[in-house]
C-alpha atoms as a PDB file:
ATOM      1  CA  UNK A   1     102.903 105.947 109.702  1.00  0.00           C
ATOM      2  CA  UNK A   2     104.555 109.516 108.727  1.00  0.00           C
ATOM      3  CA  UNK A   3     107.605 108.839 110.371  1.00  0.00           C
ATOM      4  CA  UNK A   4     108.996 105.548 109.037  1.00  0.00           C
ATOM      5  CA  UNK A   5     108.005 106.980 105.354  1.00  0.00           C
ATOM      6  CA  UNK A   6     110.256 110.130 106.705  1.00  0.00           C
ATOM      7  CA  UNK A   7     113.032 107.983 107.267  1.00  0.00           C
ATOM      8  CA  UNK A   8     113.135 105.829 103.974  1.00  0.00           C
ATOM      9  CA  UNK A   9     113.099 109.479 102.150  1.00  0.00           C
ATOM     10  CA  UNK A  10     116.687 110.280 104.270  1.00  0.00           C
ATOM     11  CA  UNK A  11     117.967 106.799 103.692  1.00  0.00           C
ATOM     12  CA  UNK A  12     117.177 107.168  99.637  1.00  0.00           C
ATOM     13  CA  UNK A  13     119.180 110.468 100.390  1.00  0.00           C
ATOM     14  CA  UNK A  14     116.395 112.731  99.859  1.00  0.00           C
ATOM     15  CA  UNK A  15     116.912 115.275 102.497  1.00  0.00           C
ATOM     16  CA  UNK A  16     115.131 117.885 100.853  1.00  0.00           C
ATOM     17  CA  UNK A  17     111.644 116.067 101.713  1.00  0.00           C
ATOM     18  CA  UNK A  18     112.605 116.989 105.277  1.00  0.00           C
ATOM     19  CA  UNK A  19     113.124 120.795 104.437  1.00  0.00           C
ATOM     20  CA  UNK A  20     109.184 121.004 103.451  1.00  0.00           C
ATOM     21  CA  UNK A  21     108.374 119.239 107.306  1.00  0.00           C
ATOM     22  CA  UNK A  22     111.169 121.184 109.149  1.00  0.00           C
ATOM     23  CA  UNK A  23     108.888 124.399 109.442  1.00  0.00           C
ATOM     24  CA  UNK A  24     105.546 122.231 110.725  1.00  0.00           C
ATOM     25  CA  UNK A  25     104.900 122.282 114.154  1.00  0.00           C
ATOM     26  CA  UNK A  26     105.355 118.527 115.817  1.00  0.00           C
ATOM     27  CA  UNK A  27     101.199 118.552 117.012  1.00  0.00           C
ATOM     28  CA  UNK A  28     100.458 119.294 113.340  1.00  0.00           C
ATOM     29  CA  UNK A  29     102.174 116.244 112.084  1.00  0.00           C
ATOM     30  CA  UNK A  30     100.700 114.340 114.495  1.00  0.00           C
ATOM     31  CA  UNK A  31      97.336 115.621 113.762  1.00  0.00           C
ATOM     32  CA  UNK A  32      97.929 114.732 109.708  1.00  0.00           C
ATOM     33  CA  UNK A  33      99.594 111.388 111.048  1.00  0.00           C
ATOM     34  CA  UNK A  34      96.290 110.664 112.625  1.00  0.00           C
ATOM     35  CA  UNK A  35      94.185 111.768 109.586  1.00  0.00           C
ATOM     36  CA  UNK A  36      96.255 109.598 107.527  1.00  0.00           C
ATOM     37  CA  UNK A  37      95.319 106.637 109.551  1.00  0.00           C
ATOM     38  CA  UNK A  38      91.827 107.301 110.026  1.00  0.00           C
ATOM     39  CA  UNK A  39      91.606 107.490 106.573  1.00  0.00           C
ATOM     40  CA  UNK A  40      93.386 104.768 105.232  1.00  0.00           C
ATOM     41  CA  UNK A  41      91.533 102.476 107.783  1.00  0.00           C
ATOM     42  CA  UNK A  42      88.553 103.911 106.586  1.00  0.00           C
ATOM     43  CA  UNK A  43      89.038 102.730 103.051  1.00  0.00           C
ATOM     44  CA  UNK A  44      89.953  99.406 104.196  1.00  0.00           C
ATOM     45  CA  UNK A  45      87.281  98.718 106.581  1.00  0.00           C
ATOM     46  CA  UNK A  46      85.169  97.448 103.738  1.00  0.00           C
ATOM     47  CA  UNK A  47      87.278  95.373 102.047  1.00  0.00           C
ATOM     48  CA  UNK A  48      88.423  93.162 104.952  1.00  0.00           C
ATOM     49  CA  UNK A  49      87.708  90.080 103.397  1.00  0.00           C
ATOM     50  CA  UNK A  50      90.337  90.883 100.244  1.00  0.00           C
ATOM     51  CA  UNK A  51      92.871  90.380 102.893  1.00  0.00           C
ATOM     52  CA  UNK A  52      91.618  87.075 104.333  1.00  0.00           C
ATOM     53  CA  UNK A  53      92.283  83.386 103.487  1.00  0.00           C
ATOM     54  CA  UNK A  54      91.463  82.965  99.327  1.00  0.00           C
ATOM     55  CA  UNK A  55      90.406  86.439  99.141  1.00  0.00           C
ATOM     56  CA  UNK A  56      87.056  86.169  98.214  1.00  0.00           C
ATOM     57  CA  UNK A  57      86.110  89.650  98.291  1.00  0.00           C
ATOM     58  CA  UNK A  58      88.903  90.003  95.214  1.00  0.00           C
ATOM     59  CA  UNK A  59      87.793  87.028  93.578  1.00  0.00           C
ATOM     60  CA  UNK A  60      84.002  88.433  93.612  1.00  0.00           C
ATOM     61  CA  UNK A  61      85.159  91.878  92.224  1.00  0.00           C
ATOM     62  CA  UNK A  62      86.818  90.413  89.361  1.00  0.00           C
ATOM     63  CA  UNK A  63      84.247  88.070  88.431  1.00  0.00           C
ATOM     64  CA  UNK A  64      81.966  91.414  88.774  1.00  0.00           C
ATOM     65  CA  UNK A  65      84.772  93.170  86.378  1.00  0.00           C
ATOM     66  CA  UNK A  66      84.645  90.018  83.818  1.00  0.00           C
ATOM     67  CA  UNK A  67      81.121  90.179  83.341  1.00  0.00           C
ATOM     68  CA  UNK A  68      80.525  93.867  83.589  1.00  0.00           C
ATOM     69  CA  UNK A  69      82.848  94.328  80.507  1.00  0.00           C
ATOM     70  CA  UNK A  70      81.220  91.661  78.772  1.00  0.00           C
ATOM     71  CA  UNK A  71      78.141  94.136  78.742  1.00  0.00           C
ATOM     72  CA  UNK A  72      79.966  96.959  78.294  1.00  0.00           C
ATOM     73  CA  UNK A  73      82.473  96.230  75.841  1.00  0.00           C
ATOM     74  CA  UNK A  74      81.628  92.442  74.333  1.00  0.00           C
ATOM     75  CA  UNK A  75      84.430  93.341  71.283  1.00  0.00           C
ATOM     76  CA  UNK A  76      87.149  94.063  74.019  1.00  0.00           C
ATOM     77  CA  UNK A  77      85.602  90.431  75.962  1.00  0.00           C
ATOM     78  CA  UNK A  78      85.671  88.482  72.887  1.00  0.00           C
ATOM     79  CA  UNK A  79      89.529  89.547  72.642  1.00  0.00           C
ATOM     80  CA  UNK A  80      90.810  88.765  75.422  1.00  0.00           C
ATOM     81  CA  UNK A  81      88.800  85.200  76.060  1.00  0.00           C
ATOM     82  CA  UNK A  82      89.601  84.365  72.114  1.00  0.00           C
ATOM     83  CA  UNK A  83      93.602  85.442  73.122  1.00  0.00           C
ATOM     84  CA  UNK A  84      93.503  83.034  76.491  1.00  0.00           C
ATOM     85  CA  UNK A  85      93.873  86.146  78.538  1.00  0.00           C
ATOM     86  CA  UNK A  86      92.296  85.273  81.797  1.00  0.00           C
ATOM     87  CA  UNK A  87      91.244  88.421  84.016  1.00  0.00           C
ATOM     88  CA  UNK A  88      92.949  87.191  86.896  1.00  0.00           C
ATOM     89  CA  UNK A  89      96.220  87.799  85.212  1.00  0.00           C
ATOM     90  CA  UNK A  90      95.840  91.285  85.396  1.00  0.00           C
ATOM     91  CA  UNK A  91      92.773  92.271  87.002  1.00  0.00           C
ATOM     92  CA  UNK A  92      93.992  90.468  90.832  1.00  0.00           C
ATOM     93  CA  UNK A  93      96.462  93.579  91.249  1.00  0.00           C
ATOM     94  CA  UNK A  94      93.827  96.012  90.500  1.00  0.00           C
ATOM     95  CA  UNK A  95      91.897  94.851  93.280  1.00  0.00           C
ATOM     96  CA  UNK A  96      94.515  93.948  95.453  1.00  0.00           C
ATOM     97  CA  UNK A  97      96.593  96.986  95.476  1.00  0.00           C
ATOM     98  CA  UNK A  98      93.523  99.363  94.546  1.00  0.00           C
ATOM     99  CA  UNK A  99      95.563 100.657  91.155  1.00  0.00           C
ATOM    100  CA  UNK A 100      98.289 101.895  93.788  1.00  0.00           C
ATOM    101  CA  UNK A 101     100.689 100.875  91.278  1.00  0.00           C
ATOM    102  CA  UNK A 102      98.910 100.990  88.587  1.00  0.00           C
ATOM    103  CA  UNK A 103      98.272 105.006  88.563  1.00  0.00           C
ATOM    104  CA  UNK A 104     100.664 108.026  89.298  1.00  0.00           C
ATOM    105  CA  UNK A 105     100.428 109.168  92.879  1.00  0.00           C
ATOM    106  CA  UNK A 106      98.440 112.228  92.234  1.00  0.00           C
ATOM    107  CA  UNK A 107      95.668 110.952  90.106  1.00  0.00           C
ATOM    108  CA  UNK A 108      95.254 107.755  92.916  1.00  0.00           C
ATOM    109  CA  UNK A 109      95.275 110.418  95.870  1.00  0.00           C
ATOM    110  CA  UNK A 110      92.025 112.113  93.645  1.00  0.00           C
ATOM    111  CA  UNK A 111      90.958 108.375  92.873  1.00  0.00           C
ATOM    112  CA  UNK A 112      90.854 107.423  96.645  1.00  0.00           C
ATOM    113  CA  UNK A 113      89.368 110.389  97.805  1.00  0.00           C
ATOM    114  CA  UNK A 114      86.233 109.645  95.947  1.00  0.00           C
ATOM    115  CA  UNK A 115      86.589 106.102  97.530  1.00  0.00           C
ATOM    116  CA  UNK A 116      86.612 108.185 100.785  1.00  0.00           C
ATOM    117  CA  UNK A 117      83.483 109.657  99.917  1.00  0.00           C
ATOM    118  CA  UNK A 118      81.541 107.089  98.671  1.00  0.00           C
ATOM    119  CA  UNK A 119      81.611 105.237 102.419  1.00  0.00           C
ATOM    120  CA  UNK A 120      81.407 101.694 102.730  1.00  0.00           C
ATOM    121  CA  UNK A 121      80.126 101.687  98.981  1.00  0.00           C
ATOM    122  CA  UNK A 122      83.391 101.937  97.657  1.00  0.00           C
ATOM    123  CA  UNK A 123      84.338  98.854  96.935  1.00  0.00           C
ATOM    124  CA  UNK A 124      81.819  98.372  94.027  1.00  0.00           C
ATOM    125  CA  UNK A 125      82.877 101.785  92.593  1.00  0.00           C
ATOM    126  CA  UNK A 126      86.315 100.533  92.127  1.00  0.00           C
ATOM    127  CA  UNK A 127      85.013  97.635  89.920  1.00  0.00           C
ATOM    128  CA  UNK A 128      83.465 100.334  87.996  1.00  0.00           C
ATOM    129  CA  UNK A 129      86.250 102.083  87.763  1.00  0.00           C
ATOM    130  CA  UNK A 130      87.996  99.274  87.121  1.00  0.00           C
ATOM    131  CA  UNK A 131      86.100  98.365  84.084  1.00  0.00           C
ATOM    132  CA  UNK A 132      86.620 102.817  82.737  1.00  0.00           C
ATOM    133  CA  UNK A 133      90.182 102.044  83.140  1.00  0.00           C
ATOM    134  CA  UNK A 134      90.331  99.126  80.883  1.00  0.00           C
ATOM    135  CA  UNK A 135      87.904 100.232  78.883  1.00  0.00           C
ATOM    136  CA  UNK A 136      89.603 103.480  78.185  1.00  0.00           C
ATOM    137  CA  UNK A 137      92.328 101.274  76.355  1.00  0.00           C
ATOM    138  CA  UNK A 138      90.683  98.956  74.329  1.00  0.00           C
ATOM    139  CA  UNK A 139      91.395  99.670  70.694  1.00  0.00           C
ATOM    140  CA  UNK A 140      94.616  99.525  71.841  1.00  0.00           C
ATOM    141  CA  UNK A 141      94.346  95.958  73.720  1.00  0.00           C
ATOM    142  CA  UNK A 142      92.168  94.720  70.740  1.00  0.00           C
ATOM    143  CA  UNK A 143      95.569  95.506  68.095  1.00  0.00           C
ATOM    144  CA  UNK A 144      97.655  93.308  70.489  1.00  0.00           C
ATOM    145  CA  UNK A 145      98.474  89.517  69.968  1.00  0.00           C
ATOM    146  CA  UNK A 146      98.868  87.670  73.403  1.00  0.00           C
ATOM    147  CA  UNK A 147     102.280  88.280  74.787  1.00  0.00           C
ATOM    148  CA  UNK A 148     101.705  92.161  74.051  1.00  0.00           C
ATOM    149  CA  UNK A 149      98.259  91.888  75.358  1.00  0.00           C
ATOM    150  CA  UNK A 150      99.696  90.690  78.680  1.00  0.00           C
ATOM    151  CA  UNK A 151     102.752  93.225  79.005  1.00  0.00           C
ATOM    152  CA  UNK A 152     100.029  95.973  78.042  1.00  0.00           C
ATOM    153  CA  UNK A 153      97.894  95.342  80.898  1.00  0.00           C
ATOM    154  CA  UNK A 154      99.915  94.834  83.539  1.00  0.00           C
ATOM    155  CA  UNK A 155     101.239  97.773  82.783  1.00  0.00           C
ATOM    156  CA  UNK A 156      98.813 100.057  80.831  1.00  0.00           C
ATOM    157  CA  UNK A 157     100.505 104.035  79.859  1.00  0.00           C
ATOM    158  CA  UNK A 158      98.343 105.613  82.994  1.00  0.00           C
ATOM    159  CA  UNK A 159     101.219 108.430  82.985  1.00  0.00           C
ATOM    160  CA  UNK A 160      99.117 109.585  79.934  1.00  0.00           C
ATOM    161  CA  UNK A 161      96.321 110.656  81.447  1.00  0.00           C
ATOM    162  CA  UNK A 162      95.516 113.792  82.863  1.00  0.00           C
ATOM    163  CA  UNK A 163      93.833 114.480  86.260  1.00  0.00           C
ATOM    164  CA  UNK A 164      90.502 115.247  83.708  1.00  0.00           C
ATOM    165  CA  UNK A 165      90.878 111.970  82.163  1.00  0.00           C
ATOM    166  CA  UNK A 166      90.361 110.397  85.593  1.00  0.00           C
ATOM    167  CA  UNK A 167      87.700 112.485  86.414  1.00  0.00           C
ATOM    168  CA  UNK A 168      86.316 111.363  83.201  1.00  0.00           C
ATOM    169  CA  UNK A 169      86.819 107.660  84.121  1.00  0.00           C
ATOM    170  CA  UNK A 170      85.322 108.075  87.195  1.00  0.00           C
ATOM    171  CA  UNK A 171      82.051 109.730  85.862  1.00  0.00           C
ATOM    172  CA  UNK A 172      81.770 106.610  83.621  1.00  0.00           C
ATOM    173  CA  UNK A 173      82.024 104.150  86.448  1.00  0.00           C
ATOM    174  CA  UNK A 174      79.734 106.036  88.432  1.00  0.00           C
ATOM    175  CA  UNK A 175      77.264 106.212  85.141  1.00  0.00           C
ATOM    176  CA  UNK A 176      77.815 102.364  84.917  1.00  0.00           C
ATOM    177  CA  UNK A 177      77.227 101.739  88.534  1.00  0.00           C
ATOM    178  CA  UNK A 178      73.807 103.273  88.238  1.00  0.00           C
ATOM    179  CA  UNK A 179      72.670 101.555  85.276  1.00  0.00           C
ATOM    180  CA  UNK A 180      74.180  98.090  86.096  1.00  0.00           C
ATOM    181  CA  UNK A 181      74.256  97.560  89.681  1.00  0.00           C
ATOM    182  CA  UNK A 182      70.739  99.259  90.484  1.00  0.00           C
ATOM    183  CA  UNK A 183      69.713  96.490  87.836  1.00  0.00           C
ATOM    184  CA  UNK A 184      71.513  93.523  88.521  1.00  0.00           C
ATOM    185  CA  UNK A 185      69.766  91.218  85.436  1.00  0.00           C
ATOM    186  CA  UNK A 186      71.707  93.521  83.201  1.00  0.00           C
ATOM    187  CA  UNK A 187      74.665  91.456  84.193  1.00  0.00           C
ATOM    188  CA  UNK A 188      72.999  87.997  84.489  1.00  0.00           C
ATOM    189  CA  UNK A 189      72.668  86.782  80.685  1.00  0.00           C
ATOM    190  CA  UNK A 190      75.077  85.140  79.201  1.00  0.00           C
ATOM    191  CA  UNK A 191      73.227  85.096  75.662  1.00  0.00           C
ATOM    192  CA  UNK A 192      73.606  89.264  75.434  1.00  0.00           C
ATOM    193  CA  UNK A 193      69.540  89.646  75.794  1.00  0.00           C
ATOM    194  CA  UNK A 194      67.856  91.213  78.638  1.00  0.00           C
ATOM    195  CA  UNK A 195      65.693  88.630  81.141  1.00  0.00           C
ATOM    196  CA  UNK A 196      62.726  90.062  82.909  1.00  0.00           C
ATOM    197  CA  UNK A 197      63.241  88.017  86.554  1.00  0.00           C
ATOM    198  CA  UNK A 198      60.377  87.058  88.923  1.00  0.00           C
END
């Protein structure tokens, strides 16, 4: 894993990568080679069915996206469905790529370890987080007209957040989490109202 991400750093021509590696010991870059595996297979053992035929695992966690920010932010809704933006435009790469490319690479290593933490319950954080992310932008998404709409969030300004921004982002989703998936009806109702079930 290390290695062949070694060698596209010489072949861009950055050498000096390999200064910072020269001094390690070969058994210690083994040793993070095999942490970096264990983890990243970690974080994907949950989500195995993202990466199968139709993907429903992705298709289920933006469905869970749509509606959650139709609770959480019906103006934001409203604008996009009223603009023809469809969540799949957007929201598909999200899930796919887990905001890889969607966040700068020291605000997702922060993002995923919390994914790291949270076990095999990760992959309903990240719709959470999911729905912080856009909602952190949506006066801005409400000003835009469709075309701008669609440049804006495939590629929202993540550079200007801070590291406490995304800390801040993921206390919301967490805060959501608790409040919508520990009480599923909240997400049920299409009319806006609460319905007591049973």
């Amino acid at each position: 894993f290390l290695a062949p991400y070694i060698d596209n750093i010489l072949t861009v021509g950055v050498a000096s990568a390999t200064a910072a590696l020269e001094g390690i010991q070969e058994e210690t870059l083994k040793n993070i080679e095999a942490d970096t595996f264990w983890c990243f297979s970690k974080l994907l053992d949950s989500i195995q069915d993202h990466y199968t035929f139709a993907q429903p695992g992705i298709q289920k966690m933006i469905h869970k996206l749509k509606d959650l920010i139709k609770r959480i932010d019906v103006k934001l809704y409203n604008h996009l469905a009223t603009s023809g933006v469809e969540f799949l435009q957007f929201a598909f790469r999200w899930m796919n790529c887990l905001l890889l490319r969607e966040l700068p690479m020291r605000m997702l290593i922060r993002l995923w370890d919390t994914y790291l933490a949270e076990g095999d319950g990760f992959a309903t954080l990240h719709v959470y987080v999911c729905a912080a992310f856009l909602n952190n932008w949506s006066e801005r998404l409400q000003a835009c007209e469709f075309t701008d709409l669609i440049l804006l969030l495939q590629s929202l300004p993540a550079h200007e957040l801070s590291i406490q921004d995304l800390e801040m982002l993921i206390s919301k989703a967490y805060m959501w989490r608790e409040l919508y998936d520990a009480a599923p009806s909240h997400l049920t109702n299409d009319e806006g109202t609460c319905q007591r079930r049973g």
